[in-house]
C-alpha atoms as a PDB file:
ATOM      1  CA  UNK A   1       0.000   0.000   0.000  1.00  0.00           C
ATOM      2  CA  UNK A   2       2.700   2.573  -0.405  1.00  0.00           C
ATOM      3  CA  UNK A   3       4.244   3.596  -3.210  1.00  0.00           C
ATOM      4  CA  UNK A   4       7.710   2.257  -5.383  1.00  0.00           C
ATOM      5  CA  UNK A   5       8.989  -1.305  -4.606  1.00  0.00           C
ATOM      6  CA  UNK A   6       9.813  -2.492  -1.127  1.00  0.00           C
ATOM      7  CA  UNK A   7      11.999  -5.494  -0.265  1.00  0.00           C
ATOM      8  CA  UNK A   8      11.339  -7.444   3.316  1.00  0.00           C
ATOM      9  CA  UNK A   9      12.030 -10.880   4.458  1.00  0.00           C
ATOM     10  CA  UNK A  10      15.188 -12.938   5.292  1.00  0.00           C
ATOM     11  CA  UNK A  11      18.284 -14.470   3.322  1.00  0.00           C
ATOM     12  CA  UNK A  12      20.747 -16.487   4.696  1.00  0.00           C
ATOM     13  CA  UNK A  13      23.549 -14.949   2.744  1.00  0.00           C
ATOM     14  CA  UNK A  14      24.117 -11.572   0.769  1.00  0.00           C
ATOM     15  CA  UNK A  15      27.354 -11.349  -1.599  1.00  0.00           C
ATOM     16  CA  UNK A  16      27.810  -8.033  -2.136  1.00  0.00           C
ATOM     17  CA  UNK A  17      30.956  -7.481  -4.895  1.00  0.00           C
ATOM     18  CA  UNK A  18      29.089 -10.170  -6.922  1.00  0.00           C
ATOM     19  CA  UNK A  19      25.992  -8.342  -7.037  1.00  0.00           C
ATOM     20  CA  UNK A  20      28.113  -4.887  -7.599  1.00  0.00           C
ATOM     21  CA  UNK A  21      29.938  -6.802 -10.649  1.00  0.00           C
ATOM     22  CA  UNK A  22      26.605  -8.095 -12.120  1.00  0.00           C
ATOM     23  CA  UNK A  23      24.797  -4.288 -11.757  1.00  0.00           C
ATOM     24  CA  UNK A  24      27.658  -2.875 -13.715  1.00  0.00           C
ATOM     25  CA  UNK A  25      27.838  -5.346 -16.483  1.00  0.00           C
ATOM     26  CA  UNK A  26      25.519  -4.926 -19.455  1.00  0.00           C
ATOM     27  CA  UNK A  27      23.944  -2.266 -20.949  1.00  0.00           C
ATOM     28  CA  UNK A  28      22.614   0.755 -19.100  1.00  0.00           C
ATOM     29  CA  UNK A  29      18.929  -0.716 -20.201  1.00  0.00           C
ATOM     30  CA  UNK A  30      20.108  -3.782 -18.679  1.00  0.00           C
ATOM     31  CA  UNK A  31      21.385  -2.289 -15.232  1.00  0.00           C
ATOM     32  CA  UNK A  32      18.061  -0.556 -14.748  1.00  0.00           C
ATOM     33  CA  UNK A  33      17.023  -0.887 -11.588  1.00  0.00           C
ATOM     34  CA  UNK A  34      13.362  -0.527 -10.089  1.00  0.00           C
ATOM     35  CA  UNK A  35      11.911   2.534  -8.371  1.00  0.00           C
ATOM     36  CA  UNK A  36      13.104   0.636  -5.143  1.00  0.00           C
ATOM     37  CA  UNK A  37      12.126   2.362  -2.080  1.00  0.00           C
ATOM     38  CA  UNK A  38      12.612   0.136   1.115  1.00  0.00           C
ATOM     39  CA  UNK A  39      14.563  -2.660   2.519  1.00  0.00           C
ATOM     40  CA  UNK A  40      14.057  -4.471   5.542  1.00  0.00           C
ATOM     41  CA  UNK A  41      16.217  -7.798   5.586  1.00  0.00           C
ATOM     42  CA  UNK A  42      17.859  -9.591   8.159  1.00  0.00           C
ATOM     43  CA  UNK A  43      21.003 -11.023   6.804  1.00  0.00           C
ATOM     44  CA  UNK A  44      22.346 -14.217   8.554  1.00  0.00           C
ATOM     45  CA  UNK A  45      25.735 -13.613   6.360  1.00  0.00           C
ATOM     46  CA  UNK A  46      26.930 -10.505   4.530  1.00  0.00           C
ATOM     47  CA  UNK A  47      30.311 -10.257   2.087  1.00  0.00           C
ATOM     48  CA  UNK A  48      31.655  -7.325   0.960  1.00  0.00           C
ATOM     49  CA  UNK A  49      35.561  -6.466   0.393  1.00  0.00           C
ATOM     50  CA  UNK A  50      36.419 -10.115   1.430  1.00  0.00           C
ATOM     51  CA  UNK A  51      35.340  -9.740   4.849  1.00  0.00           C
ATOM     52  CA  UNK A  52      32.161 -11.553   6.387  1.00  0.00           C
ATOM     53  CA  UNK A  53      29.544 -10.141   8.932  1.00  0.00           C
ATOM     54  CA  UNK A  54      26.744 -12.037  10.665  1.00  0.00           C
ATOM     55  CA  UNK A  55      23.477 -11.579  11.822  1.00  0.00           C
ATOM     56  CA  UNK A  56      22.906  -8.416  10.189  1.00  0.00           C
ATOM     57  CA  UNK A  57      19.226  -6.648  10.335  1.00  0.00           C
ATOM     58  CA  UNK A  58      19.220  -3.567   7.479  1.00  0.00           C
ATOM     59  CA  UNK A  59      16.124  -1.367   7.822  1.00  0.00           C
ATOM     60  CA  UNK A  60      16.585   1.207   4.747  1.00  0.00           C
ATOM     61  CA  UNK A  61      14.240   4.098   2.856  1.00  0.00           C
ATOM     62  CA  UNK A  62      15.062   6.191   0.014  1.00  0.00           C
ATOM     63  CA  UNK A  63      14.075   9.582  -0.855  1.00  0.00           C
ATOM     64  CA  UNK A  64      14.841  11.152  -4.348  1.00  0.00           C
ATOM     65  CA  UNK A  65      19.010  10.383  -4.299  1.00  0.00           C
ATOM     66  CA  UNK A  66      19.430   9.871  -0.825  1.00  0.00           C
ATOM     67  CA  UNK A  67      19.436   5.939   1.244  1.00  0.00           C
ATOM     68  CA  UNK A  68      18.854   6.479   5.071  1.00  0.00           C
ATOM     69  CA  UNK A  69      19.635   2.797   6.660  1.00  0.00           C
ATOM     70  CA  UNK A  70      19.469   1.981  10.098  1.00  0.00           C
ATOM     71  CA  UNK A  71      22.267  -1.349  10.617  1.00  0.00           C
ATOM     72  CA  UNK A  72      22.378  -3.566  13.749  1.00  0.00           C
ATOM     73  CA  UNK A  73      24.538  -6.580  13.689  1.00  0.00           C
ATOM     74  CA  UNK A  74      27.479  -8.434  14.883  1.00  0.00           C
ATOM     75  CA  UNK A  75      29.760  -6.090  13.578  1.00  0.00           C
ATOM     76  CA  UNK A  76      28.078  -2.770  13.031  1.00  0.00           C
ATOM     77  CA  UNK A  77      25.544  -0.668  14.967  1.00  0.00           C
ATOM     78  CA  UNK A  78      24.571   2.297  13.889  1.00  0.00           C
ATOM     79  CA  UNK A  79      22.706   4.958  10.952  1.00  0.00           C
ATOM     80  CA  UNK A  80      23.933   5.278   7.502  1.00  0.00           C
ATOM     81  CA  UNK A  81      23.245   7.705   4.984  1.00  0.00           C
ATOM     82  CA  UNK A  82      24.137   7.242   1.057  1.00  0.00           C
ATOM     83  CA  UNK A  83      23.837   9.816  -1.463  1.00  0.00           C
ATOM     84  CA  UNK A  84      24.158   7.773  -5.049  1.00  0.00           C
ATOM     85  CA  UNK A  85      24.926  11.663  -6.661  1.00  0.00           C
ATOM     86  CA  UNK A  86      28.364  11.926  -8.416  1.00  0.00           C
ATOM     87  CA  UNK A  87      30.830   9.361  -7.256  1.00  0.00           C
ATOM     88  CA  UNK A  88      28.771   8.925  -3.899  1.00  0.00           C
ATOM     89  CA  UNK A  89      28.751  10.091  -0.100  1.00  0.00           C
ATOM     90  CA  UNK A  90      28.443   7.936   2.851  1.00  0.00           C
ATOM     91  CA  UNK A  91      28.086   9.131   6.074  1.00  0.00           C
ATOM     92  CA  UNK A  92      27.667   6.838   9.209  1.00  0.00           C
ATOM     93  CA  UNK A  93      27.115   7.609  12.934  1.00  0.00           C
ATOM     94  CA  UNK A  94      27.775   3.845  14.370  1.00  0.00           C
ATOM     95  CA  UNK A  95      27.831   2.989  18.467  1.00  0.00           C
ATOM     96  CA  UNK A  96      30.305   0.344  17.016  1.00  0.00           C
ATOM     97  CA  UNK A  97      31.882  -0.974  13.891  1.00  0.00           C
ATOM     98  CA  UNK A  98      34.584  -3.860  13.763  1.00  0.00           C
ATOM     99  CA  UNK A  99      36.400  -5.393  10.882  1.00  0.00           C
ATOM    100  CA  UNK A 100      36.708  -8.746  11.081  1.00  0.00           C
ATOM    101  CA  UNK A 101      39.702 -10.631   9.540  1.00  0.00           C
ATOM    102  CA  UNK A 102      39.509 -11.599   5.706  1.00  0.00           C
ATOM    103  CA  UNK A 103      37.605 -14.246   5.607  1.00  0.00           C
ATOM    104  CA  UNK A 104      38.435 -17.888   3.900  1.00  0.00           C
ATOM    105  CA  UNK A 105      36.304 -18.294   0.763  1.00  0.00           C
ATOM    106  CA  UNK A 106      35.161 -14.524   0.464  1.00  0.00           C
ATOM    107  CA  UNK A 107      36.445 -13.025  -2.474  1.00  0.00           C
ATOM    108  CA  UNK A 108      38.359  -9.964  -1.732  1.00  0.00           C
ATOM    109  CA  UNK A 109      36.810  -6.619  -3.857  1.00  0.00           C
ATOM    110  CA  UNK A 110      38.503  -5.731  -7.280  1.00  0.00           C
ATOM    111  CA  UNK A 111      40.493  -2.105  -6.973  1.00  0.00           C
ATOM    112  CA  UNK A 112      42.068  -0.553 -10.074  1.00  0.00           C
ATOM    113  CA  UNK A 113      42.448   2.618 -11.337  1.00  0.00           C
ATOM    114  CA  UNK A 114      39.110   2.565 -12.884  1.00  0.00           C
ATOM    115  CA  UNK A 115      37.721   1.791  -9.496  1.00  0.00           C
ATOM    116  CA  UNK A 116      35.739   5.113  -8.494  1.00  0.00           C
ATOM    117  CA  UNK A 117      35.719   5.775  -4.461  1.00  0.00           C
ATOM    118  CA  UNK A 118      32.477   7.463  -2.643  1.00  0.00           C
ATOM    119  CA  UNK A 119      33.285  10.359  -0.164  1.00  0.00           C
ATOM    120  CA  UNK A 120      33.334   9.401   3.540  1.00  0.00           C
ATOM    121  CA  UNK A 121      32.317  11.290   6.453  1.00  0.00           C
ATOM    122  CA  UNK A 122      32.169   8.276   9.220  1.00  0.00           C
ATOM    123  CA  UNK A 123      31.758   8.396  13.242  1.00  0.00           C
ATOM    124  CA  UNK A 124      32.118   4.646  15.046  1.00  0.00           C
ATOM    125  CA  UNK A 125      32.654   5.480  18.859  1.00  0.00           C
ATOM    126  CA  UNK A 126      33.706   1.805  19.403  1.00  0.00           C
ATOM    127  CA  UNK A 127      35.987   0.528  16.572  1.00  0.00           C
ATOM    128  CA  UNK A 128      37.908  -2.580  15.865  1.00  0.00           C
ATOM    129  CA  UNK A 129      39.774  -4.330  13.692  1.00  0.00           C
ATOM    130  CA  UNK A 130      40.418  -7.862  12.966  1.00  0.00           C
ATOM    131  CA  UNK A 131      40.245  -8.406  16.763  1.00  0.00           C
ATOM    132  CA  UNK A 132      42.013  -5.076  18.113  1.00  0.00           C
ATOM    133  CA  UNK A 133      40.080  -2.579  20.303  1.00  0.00           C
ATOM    134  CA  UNK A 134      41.203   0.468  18.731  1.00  0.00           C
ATOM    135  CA  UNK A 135      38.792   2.791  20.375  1.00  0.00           C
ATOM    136  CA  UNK A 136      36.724   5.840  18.500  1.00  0.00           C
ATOM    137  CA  UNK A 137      37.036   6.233  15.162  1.00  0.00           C
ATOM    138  CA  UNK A 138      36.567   9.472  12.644  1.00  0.00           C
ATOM    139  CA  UNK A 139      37.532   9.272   9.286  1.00  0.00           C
ATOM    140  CA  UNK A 140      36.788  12.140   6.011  1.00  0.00           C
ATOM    141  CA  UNK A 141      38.004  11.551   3.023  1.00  0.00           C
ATOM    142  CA  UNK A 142      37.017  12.511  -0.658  1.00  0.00           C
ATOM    143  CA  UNK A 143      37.995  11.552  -4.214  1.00  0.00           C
ATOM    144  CA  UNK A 144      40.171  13.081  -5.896  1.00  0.00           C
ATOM    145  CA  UNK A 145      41.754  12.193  -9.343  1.00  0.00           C
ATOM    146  CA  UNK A 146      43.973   9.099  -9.393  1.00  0.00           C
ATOM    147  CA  UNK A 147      42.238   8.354  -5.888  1.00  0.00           C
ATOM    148  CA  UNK A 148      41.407   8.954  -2.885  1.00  0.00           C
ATOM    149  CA  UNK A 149      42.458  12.000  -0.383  1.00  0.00           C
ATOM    150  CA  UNK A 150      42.626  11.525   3.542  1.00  0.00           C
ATOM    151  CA  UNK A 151      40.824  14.753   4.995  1.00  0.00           C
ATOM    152  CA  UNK A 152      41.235  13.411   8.655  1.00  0.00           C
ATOM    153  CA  UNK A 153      41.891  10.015  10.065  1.00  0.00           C
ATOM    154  CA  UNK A 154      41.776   9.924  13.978  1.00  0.00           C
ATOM    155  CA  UNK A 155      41.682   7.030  16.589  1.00  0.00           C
ATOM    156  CA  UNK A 156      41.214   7.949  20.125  1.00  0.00           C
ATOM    157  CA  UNK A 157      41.329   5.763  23.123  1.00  0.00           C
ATOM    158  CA  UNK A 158      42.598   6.209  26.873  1.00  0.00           C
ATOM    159  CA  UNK A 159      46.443   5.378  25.962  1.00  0.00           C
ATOM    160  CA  UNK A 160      46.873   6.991  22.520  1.00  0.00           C
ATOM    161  CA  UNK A 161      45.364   8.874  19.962  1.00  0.00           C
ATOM    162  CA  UNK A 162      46.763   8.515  16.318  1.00  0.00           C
ATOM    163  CA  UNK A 163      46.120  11.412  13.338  1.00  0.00           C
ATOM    164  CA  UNK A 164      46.535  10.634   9.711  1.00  0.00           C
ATOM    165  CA  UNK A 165      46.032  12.730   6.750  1.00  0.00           C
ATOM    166  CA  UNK A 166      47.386  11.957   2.950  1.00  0.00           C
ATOM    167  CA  UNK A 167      46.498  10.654  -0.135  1.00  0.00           C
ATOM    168  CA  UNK A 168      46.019   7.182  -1.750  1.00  0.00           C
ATOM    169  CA  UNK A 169      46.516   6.809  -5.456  1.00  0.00           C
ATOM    170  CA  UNK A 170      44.835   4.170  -7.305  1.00  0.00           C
ATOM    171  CA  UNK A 171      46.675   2.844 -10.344  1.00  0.00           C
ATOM    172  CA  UNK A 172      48.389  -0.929 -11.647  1.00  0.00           C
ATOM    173  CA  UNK A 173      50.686  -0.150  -8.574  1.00  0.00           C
ATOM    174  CA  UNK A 174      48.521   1.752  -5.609  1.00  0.00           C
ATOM    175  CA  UNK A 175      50.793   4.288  -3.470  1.00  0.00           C
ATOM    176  CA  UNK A 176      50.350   5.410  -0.433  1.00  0.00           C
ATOM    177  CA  UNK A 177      51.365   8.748   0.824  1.00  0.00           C
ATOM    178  CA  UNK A 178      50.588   9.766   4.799  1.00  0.00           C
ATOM    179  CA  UNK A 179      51.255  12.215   7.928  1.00  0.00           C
ATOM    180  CA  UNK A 180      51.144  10.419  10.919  1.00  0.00           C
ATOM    181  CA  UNK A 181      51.417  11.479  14.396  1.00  0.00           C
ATOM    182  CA  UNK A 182      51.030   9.318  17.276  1.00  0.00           C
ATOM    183  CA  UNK A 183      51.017  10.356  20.992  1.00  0.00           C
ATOM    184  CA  UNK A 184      51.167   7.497  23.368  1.00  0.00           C
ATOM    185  CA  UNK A 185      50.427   8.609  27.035  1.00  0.00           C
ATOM    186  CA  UNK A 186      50.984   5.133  28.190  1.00  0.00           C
ATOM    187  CA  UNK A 187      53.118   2.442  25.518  1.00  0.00           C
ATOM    188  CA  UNK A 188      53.161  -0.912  28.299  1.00  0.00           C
ATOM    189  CA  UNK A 189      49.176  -0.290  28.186  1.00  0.00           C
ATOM    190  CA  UNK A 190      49.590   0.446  24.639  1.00  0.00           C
ATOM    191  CA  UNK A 191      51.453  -2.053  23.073  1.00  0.00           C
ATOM    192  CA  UNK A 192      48.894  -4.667  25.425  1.00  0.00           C
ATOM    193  CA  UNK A 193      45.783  -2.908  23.326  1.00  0.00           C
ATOM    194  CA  UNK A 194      47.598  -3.772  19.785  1.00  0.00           C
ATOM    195  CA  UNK A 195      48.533  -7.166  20.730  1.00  0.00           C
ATOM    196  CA  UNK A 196      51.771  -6.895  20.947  1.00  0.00           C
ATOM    197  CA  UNK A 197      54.469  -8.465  23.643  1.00  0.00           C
ATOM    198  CA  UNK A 198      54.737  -6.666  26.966  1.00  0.00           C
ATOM    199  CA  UNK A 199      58.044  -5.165  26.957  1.00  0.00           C
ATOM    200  CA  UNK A 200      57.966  -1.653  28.798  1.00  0.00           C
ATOM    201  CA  UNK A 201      55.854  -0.418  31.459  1.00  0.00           C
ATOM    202  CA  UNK A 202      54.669   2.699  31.343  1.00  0.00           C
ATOM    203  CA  UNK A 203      56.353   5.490  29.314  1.00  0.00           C
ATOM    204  CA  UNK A 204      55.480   8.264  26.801  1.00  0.00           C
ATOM    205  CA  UNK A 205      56.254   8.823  23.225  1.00  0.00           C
ATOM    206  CA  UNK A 206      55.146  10.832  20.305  1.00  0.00           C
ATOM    207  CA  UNK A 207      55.609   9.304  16.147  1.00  0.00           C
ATOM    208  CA  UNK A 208      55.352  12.013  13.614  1.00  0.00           C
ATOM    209  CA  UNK A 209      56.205  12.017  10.125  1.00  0.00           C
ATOM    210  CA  UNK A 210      55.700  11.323   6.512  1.00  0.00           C
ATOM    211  CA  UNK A 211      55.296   7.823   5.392  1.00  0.00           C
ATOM    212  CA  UNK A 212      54.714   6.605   2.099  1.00  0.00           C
ATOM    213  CA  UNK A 213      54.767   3.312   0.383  1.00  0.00           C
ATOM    214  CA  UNK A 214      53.939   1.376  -2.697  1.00  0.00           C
ATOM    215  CA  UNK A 215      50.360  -0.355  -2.178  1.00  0.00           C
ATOM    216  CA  UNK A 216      47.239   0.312  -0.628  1.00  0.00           C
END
């Protein structure tokens, strides 16, 4: 009784690059999608970029350009935006987001310098990745041409906070070009939240500097 096509139900697994590959093969006739207009699904497994997260509930509506999603899982809790409007905006607000590790049998997402990559505004006060509680989490970053540019890249938690900025080119052979500065207020309790081997006990430090590096 409303208007546009709405999706609801459950599916026990979502591959995401596979249905991104199929959209954008074809004709434009033949990519055409319906005037789709909701989404509620709950998701027992969802792959995208060769990672894997469960249990995933998606309650989304669109409005003219614009996707406003509401995502509770495993993984990720939180509100999503996505404008579809030149190369794309996302912007998240997320109580948590984690990364799990790569995971066996998910095929990893292709990257190349056609490969065209959204702007992101993001906000996860709990993040972590591939098992590391690296605290809260703000990232901007736009496109630019050749790739990507690094507005603002901060993690913040009670030992350290970390600030990146730079640029990421996409090509054949992806380079990497970064500032970093890192101020540790406490390395024993830091080097314990990376995972690493207890080998000093309190202590202070600051990292700054360029880094750069062929690869992603």
């Amino acid at each position: 009784a409303r208007d546009g096509l709405w999706i609801a139900g459950a599916v026990d697994a979502i591959d995401v690059d596979a249905w991104r590959a199929a959209l954008a093969a074809g004709s434009a006739e033949k990519r055409a999608v319906p005037d789709l207009t909701g989404i509620n699904l709950q998701i027992g497994n969802l792959d995208a970029a060769g990672r894997r997260f469960h249990d995933l509930k998606v309650n989304a509506t669109r409005q003219a350009a614009a996707w406003q999603a509401d995502l509770s899982g495993r993984e990720v809790d939180g509100k999503v935006s996505w404008t579809t409007s030149g190369d794309g905006q996302l912007v998240a607000r997320l109580k948590h987001l984690s990364l799990p590790a790569p995971a066996t049998g998910v095929r990893a997402g292709t990257s190349g310098s056609s490969q065209r990559l959204p702007s992101i505004d993001l906000i996860a006060e709990r993040f972590e990745f591939e098992g590391r509680k690296f605290g809260r989490l703000t990232a901007l970053a736009v496109p630019q041409p050749g790739g990507w540019h690094l507005q603002r890249l901060e993690i913040v938690n009670p030992e350290s906070t970390l600030n990146v900025d730079g640029s990421w080119a996409l090509s054949q052979f992806p380079r990497t070009d970064i500032n970093v500065r890192l101020e540790v207020a406490d390395i024993g309790k830091f080097f314990a939240r990376m995972g690493w081997p207890e080998g000093v006990k309190g202590g202070s430090a600051i990292l700054e500097g360029p880094v750069a590096w062929t690869g992603s």
